[in-house]
PDBML (XML) file of the C-alpha atoms, coordinates in Angstrom:
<?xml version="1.0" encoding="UTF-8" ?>
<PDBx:datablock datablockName="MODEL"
   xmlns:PDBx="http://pdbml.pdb.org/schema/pdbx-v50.xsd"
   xmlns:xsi="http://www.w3.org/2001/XMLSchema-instance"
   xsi:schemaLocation="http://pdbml.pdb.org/schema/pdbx-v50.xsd pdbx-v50.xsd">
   <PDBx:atom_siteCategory>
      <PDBx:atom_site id="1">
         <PDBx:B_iso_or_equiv>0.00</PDBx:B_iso_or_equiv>
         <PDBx:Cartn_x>112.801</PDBx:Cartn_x>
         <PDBx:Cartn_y>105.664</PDBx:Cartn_y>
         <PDBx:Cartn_z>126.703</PDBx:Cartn_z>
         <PDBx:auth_asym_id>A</PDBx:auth_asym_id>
         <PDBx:auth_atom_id>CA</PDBx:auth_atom_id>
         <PDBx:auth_comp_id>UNK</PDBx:auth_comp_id>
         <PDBx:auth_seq_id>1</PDBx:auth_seq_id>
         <PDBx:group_PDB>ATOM</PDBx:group_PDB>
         <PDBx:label_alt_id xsi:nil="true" />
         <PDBx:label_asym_id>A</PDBx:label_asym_id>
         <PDBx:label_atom_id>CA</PDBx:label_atom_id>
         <PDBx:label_comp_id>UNK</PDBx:label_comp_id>
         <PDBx:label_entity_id>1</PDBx:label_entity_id>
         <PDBx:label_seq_id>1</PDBx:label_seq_id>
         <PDBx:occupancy>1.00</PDBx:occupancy>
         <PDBx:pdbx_PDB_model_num>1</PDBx:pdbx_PDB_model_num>
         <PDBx:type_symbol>C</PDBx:type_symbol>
      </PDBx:atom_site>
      <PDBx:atom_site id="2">
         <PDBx:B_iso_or_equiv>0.00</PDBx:B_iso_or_equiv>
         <PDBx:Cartn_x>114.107</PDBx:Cartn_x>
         <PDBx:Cartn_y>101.823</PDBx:Cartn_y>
         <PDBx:Cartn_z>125.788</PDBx:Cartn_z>
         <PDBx:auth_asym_id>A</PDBx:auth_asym_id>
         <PDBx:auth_atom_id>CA</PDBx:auth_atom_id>
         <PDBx:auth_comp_id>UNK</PDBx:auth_comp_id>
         <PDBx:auth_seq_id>2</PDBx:auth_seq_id>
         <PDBx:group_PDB>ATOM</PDBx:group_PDB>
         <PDBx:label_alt_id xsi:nil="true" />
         <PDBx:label_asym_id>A</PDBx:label_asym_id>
         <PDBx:label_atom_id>CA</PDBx:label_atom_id>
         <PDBx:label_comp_id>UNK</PDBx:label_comp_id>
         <PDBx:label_entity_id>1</PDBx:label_entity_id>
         <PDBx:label_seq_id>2</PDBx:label_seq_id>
         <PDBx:occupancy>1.00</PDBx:occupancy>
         <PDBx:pdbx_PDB_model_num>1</PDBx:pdbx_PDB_model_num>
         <PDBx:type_symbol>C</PDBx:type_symbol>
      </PDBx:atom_site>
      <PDBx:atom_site id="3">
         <PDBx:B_iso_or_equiv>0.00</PDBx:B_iso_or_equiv>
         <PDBx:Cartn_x>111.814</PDBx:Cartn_x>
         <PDBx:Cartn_y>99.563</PDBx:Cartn_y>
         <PDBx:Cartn_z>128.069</PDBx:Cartn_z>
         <PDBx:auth_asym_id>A</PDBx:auth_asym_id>
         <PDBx:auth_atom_id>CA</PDBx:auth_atom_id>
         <PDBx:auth_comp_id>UNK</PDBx:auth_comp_id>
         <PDBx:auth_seq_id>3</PDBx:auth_seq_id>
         <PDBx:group_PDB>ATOM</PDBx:group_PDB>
         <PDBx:label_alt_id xsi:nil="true" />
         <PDBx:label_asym_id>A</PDBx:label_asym_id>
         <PDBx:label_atom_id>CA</PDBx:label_atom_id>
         <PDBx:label_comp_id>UNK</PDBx:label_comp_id>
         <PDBx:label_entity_id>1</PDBx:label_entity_id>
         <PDBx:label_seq_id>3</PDBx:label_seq_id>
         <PDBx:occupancy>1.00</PDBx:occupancy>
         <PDBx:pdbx_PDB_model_num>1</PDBx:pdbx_PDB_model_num>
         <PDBx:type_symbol>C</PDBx:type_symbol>
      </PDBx:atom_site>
      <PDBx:atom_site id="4">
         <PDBx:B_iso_or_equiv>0.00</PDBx:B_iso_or_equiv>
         <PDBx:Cartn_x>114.243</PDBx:Cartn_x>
         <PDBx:Cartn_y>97.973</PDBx:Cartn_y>
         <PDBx:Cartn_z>130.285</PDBx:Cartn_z>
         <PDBx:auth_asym_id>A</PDBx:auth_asym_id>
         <PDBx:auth_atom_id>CA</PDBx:auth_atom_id>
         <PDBx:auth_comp_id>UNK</PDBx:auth_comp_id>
         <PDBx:auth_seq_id>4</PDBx:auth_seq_id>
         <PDBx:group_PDB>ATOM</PDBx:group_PDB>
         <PDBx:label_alt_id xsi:nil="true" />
         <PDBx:label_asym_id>A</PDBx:label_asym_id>
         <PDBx:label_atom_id>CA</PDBx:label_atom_id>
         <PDBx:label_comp_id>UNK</PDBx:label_comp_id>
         <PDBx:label_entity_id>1</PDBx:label_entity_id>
         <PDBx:label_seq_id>4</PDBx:label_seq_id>
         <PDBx:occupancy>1.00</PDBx:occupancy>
         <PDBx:pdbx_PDB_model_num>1</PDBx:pdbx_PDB_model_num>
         <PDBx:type_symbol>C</PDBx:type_symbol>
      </PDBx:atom_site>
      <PDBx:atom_site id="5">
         <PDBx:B_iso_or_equiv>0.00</PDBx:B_iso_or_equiv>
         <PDBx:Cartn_x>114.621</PDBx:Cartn_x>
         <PDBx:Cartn_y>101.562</PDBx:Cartn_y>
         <PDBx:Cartn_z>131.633</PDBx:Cartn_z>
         <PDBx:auth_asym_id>A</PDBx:auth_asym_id>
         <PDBx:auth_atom_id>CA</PDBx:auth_atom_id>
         <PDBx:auth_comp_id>UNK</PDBx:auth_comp_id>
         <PDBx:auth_seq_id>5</PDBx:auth_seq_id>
         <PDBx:group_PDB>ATOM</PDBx:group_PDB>
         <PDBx:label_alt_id xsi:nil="true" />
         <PDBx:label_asym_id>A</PDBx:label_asym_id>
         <PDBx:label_atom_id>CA</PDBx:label_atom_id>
         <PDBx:label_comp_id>UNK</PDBx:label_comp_id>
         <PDBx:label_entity_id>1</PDBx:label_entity_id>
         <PDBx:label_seq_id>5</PDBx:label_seq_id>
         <PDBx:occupancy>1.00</PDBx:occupancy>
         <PDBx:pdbx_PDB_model_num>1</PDBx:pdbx_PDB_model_num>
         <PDBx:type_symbol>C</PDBx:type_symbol>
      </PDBx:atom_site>
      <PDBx:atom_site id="6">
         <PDBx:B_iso_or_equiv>0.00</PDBx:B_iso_or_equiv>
         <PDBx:Cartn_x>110.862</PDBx:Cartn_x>
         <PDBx:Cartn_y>101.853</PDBx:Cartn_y>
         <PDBx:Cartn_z>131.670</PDBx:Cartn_z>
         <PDBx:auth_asym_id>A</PDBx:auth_asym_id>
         <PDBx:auth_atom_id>CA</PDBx:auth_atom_id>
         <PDBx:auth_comp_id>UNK</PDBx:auth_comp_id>
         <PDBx:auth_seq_id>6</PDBx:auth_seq_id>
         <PDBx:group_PDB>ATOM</PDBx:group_PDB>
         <PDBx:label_alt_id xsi:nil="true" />
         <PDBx:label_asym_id>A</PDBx:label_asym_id>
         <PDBx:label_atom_id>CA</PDBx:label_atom_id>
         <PDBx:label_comp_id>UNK</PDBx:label_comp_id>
         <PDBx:label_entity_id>1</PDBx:label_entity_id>
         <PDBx:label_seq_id>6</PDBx:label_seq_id>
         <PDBx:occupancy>1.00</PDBx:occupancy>
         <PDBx:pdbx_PDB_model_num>1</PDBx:pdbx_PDB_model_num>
         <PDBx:type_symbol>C</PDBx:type_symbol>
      </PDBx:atom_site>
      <PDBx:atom_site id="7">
         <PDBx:B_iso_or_equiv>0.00</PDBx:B_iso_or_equiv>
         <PDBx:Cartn_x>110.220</PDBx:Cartn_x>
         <PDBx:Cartn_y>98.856</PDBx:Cartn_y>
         <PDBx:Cartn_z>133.020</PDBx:Cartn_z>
         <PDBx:auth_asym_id>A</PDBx:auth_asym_id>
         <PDBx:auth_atom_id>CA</PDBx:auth_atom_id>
         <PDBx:auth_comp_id>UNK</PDBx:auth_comp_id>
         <PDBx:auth_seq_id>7</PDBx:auth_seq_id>
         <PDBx:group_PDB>ATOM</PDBx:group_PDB>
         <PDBx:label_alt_id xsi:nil="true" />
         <PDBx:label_asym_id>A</PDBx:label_asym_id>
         <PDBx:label_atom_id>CA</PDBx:label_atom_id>
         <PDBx:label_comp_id>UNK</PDBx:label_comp_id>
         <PDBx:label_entity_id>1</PDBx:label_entity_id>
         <PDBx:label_seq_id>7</PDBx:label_seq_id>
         <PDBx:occupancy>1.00</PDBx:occupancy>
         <PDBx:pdbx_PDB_model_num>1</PDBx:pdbx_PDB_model_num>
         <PDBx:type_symbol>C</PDBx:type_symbol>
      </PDBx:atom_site>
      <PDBx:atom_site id="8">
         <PDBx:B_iso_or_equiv>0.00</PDBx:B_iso_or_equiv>
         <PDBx:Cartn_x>112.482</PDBx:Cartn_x>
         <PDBx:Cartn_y>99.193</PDBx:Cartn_y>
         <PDBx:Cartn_z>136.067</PDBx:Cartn_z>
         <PDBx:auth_asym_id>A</PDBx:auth_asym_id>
         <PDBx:auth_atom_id>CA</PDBx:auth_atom_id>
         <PDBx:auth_comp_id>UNK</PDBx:auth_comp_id>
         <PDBx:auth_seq_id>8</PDBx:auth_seq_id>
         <PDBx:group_PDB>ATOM</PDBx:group_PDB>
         <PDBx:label_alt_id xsi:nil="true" />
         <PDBx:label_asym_id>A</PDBx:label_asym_id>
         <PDBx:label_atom_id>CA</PDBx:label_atom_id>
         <PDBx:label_comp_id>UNK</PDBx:label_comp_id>
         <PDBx:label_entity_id>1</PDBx:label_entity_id>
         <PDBx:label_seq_id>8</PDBx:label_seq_id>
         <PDBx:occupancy>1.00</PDBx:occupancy>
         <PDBx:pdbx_PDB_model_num>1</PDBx:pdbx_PDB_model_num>
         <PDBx:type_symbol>C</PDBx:type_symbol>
      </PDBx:atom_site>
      <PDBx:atom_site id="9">
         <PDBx:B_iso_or_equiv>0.00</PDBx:B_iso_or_equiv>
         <PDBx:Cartn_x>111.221</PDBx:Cartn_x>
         <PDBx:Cartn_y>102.522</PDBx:Cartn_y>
         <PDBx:Cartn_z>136.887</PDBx:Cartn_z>
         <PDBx:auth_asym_id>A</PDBx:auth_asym_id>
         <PDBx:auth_atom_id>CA</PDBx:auth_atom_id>
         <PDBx:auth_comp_id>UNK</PDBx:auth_comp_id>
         <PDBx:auth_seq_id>9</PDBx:auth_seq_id>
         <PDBx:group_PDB>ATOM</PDBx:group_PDB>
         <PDBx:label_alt_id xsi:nil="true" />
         <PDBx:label_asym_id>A</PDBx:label_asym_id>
         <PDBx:label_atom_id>CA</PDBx:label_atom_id>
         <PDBx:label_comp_id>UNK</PDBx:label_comp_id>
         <PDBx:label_entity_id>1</PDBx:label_entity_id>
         <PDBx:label_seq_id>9</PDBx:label_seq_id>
         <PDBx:occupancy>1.00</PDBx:occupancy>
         <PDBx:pdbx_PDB_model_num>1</PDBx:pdbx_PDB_model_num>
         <PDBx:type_symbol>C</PDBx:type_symbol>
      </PDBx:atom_site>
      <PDBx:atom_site id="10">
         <PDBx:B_iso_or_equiv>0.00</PDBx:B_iso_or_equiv>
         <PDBx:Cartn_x>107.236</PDBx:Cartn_x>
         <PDBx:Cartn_y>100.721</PDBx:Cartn_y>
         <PDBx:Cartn_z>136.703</PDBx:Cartn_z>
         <PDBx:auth_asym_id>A</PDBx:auth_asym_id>
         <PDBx:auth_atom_id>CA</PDBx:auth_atom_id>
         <PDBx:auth_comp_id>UNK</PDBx:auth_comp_id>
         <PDBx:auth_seq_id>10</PDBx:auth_seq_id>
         <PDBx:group_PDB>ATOM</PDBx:group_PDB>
         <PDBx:label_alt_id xsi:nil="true" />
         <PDBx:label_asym_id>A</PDBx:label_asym_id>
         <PDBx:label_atom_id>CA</PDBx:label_atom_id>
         <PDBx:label_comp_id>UNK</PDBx:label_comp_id>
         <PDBx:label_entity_id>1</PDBx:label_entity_id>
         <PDBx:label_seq_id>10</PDBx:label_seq_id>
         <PDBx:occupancy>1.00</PDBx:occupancy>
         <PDBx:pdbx_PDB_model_num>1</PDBx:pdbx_PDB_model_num>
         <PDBx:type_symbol>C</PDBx:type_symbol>
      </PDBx:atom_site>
      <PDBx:atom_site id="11">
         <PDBx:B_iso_or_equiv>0.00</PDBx:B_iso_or_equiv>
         <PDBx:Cartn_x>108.925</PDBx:Cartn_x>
         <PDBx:Cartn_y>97.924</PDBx:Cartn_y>
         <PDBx:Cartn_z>138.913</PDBx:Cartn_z>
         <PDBx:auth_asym_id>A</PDBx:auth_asym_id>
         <PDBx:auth_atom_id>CA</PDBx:auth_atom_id>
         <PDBx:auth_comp_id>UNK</PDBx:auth_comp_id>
         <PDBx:auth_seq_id>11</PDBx:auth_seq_id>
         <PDBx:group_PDB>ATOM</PDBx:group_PDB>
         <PDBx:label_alt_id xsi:nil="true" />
         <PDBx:label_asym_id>A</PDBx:label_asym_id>
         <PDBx:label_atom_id>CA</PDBx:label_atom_id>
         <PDBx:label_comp_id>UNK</PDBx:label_comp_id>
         <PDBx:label_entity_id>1</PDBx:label_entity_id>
         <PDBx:label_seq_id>11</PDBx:label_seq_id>
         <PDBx:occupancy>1.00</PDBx:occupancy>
         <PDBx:pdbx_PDB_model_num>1</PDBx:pdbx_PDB_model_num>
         <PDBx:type_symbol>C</PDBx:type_symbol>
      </PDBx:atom_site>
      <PDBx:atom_site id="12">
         <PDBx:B_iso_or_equiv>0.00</PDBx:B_iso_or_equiv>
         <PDBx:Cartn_x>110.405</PDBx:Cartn_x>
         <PDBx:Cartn_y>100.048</PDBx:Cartn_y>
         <PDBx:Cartn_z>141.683</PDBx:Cartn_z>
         <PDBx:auth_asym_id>A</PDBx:auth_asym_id>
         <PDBx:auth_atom_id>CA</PDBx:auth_atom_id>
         <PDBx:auth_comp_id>UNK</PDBx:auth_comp_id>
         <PDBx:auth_seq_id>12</PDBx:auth_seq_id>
         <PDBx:group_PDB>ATOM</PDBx:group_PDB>
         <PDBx:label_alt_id xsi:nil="true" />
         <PDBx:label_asym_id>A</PDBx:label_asym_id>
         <PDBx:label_atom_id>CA</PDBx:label_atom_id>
         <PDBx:label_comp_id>UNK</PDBx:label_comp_id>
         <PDBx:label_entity_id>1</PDBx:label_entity_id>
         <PDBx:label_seq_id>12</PDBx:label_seq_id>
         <PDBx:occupancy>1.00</PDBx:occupancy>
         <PDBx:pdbx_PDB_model_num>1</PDBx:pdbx_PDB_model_num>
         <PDBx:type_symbol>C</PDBx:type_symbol>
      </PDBx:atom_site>
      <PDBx:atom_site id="13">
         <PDBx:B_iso_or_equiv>0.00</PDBx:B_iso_or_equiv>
         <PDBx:Cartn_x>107.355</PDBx:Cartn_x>
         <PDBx:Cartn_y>102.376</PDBx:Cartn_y>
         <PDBx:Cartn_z>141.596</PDBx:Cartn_z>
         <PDBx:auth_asym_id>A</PDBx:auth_asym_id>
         <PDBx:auth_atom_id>CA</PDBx:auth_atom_id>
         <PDBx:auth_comp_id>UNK</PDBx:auth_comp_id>
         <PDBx:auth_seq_id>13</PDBx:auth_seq_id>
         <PDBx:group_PDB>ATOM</PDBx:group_PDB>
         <PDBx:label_alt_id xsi:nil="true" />
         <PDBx:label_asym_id>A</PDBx:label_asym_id>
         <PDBx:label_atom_id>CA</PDBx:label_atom_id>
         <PDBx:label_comp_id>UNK</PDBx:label_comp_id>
         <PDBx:label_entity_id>1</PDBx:label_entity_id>
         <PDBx:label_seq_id>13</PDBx:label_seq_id>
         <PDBx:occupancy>1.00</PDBx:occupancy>
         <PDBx:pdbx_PDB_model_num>1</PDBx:pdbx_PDB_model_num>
         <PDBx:type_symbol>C</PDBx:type_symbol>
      </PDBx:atom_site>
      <PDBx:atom_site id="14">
         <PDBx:B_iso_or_equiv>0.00</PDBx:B_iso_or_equiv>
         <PDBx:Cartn_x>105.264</PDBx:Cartn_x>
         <PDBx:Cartn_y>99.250</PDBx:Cartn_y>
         <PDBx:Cartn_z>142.160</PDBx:Cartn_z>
         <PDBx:auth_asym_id>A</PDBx:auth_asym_id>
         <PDBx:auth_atom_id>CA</PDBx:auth_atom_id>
         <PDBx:auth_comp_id>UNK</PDBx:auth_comp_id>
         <PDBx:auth_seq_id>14</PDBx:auth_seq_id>
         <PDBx:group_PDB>ATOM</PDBx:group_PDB>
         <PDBx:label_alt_id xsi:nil="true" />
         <PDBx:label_asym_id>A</PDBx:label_asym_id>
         <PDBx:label_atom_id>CA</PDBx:label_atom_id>
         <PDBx:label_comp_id>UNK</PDBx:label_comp_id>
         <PDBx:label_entity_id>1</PDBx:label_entity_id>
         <PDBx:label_seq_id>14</PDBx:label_seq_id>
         <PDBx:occupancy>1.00</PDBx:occupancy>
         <PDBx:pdbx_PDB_model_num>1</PDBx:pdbx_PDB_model_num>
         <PDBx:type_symbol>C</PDBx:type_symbol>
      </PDBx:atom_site>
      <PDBx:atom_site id="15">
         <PDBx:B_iso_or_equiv>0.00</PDBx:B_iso_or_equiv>
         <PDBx:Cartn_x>107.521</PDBx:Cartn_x>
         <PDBx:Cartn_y>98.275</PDBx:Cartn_y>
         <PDBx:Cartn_z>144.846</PDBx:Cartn_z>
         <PDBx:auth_asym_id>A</PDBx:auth_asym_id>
         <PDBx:auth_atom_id>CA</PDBx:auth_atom_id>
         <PDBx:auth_comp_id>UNK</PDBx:auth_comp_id>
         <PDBx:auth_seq_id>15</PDBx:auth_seq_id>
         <PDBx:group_PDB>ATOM</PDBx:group_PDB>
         <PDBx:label_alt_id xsi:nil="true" />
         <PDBx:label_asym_id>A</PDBx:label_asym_id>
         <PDBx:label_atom_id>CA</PDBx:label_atom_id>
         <PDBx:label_comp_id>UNK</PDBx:label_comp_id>
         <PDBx:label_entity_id>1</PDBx:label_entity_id>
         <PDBx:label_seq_id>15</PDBx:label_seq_id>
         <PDBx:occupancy>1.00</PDBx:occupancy>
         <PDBx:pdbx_PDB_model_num>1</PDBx:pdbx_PDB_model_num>
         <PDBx:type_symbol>C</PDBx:type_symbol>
      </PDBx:atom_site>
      <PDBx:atom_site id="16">
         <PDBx:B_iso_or_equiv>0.00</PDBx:B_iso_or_equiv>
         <PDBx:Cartn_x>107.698</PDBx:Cartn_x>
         <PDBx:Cartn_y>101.676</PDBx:Cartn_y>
         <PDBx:Cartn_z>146.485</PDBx:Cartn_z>
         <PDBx:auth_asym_id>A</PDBx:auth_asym_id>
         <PDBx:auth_atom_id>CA</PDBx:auth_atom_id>
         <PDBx:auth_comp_id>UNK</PDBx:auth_comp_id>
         <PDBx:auth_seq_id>16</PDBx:auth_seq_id>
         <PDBx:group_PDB>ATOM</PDBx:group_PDB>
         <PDBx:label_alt_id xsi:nil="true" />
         <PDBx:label_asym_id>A</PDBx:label_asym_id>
         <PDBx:label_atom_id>CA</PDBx:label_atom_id>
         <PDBx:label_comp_id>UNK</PDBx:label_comp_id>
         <PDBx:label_entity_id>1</PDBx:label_entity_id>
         <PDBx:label_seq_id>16</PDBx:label_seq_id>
         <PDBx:occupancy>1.00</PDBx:occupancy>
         <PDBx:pdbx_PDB_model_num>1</PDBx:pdbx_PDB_model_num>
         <PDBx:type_symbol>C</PDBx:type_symbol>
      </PDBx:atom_site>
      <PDBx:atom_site id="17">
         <PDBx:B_iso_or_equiv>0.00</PDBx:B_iso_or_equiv>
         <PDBx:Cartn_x>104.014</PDBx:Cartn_x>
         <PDBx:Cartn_y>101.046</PDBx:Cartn_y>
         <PDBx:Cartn_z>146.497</PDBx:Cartn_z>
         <PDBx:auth_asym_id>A</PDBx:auth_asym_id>
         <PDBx:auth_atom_id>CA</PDBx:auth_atom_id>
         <PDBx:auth_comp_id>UNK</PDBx:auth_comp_id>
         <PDBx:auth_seq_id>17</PDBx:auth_seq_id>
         <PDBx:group_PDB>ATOM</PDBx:group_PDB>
         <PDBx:label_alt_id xsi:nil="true" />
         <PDBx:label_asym_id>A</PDBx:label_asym_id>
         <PDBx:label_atom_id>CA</PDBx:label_atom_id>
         <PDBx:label_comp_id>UNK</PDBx:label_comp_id>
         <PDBx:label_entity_id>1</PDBx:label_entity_id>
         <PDBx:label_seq_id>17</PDBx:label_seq_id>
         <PDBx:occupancy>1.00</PDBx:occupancy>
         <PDBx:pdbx_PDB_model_num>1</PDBx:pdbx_PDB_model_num>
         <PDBx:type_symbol>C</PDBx:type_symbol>
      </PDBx:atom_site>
      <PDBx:atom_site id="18">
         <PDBx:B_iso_or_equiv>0.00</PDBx:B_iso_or_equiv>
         <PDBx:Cartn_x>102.353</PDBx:Cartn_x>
         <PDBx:Cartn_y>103.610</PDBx:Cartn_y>
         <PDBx:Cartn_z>144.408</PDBx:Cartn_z>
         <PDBx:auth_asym_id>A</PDBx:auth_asym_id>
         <PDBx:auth_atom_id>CA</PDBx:auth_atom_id>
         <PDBx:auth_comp_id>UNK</PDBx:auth_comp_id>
         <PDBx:auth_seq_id>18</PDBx:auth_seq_id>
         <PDBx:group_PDB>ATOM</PDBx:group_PDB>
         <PDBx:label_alt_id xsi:nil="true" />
         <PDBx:label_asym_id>A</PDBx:label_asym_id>
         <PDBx:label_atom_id>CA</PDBx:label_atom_id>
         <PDBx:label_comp_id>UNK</PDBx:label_comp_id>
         <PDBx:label_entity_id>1</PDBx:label_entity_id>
         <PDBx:label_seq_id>18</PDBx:label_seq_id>
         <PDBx:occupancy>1.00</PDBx:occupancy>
         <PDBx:pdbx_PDB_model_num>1</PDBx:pdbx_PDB_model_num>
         <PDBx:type_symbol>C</PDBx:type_symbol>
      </PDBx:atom_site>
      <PDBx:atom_site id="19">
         <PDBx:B_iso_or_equiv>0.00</PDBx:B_iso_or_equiv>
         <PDBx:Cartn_x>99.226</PDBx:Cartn_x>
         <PDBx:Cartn_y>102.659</PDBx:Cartn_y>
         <PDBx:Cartn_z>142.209</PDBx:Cartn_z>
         <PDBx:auth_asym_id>A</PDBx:auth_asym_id>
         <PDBx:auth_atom_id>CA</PDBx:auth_atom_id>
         <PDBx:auth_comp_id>UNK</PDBx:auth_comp_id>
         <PDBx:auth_seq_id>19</PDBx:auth_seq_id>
         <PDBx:group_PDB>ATOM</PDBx:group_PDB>
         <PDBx:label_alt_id xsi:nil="true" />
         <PDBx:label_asym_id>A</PDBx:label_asym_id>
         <PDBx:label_atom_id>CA</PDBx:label_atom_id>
         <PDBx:label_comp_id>UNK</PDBx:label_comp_id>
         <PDBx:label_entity_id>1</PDBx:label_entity_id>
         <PDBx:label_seq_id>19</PDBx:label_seq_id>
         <PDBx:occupancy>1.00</PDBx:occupancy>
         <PDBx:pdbx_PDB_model_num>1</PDBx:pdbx_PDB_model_num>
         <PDBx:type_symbol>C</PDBx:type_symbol>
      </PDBx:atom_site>
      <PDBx:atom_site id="20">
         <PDBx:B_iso_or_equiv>0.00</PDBx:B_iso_or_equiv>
         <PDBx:Cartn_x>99.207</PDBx:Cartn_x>
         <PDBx:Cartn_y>102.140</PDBx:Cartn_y>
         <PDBx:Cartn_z>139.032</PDBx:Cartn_z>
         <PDBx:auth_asym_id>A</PDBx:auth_asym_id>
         <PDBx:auth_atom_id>CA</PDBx:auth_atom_id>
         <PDBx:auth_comp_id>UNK</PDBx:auth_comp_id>
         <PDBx:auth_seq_id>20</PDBx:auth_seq_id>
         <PDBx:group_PDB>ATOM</PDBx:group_PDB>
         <PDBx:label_alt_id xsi:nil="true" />
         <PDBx:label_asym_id>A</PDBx:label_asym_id>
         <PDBx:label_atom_id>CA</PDBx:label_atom_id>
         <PDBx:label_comp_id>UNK</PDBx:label_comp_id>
         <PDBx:label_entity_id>1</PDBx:label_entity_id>
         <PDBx:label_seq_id>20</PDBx:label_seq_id>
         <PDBx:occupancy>1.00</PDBx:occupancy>
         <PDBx:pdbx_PDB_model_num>1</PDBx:pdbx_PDB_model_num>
         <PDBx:type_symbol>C</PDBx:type_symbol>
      </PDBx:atom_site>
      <PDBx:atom_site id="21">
         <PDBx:B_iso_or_equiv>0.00</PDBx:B_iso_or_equiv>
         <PDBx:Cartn_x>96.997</PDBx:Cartn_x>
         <PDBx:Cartn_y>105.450</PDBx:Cartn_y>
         <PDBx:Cartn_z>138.342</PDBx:Cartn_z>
         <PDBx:auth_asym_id>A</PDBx:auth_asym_id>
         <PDBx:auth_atom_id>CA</PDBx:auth_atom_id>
         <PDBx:auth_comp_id>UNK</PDBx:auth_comp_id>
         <PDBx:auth_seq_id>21</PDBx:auth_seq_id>
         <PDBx:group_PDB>ATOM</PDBx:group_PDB>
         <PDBx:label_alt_id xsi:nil="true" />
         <PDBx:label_asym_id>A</PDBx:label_asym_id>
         <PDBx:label_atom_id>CA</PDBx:label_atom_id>
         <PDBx:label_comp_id>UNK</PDBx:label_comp_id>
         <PDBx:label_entity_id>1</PDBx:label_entity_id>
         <PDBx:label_seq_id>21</PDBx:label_seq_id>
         <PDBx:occupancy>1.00</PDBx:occupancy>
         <PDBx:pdbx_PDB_model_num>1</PDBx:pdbx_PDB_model_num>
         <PDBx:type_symbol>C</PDBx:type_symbol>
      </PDBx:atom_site>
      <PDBx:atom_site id="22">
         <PDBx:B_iso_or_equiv>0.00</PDBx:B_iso_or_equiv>
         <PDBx:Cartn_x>100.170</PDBx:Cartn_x>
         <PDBx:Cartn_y>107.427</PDBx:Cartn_y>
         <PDBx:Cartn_z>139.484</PDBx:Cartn_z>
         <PDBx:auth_asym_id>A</PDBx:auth_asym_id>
         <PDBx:auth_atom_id>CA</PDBx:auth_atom_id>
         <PDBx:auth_comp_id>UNK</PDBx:auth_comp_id>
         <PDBx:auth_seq_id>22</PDBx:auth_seq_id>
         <PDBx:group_PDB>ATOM</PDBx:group_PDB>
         <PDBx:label_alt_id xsi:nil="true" />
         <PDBx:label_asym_id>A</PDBx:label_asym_id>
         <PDBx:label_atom_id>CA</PDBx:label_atom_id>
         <PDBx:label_comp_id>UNK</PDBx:label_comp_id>
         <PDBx:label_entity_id>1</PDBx:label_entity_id>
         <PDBx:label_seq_id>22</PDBx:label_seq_id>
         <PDBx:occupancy>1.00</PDBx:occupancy>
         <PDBx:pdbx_PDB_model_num>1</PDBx:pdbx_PDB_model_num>
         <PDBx:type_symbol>C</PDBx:type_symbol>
      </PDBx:atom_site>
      <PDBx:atom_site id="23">
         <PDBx:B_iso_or_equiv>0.00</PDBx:B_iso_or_equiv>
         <PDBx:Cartn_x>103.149</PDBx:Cartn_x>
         <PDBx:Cartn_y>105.465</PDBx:Cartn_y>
         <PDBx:Cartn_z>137.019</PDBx:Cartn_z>
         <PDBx:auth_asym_id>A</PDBx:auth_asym_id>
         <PDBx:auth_atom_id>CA</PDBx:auth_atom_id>
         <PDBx:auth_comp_id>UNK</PDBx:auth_comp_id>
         <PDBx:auth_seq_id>23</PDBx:auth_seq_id>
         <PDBx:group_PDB>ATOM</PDBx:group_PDB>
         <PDBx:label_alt_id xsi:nil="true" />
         <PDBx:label_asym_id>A</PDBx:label_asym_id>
         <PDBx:label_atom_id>CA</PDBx:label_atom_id>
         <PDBx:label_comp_id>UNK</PDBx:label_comp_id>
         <PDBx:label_entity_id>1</PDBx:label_entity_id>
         <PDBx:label_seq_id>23</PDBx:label_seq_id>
         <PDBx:occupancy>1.00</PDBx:occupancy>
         <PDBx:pdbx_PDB_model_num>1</PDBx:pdbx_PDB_model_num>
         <PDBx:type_symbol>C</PDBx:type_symbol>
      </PDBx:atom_site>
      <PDBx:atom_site id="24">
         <PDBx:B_iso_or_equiv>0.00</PDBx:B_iso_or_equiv>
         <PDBx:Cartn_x>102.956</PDBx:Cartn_x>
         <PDBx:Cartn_y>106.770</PDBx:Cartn_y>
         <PDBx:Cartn_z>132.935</PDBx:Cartn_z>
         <PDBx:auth_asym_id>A</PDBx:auth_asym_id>
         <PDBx:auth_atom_id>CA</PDBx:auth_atom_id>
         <PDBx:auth_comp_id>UNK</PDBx:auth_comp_id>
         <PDBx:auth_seq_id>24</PDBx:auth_seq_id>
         <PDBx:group_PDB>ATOM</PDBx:group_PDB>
         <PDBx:label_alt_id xsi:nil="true" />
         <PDBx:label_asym_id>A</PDBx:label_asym_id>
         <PDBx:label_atom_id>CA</PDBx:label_atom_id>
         <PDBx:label_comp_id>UNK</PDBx:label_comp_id>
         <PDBx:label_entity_id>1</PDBx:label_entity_id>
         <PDBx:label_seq_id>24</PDBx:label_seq_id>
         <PDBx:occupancy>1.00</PDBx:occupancy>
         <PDBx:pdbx_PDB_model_num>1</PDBx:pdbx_PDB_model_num>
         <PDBx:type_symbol>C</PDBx:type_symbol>
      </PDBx:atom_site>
   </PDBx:atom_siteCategory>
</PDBx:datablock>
């Protein structure tokens, strides 16, 4: 979708402290 949205997700993914192999 528009990459602010996609960009937060990655963020709090990151934060929540999953890898990077497991955020598309």
């Amino acid at each position: 979708g528009p990459v602010a949205l996609m960009d937060a997700v990655e963020e709090s993914a990151r934060l929540a402290g999953l890898p990077d192999a497991q955020i598309h």
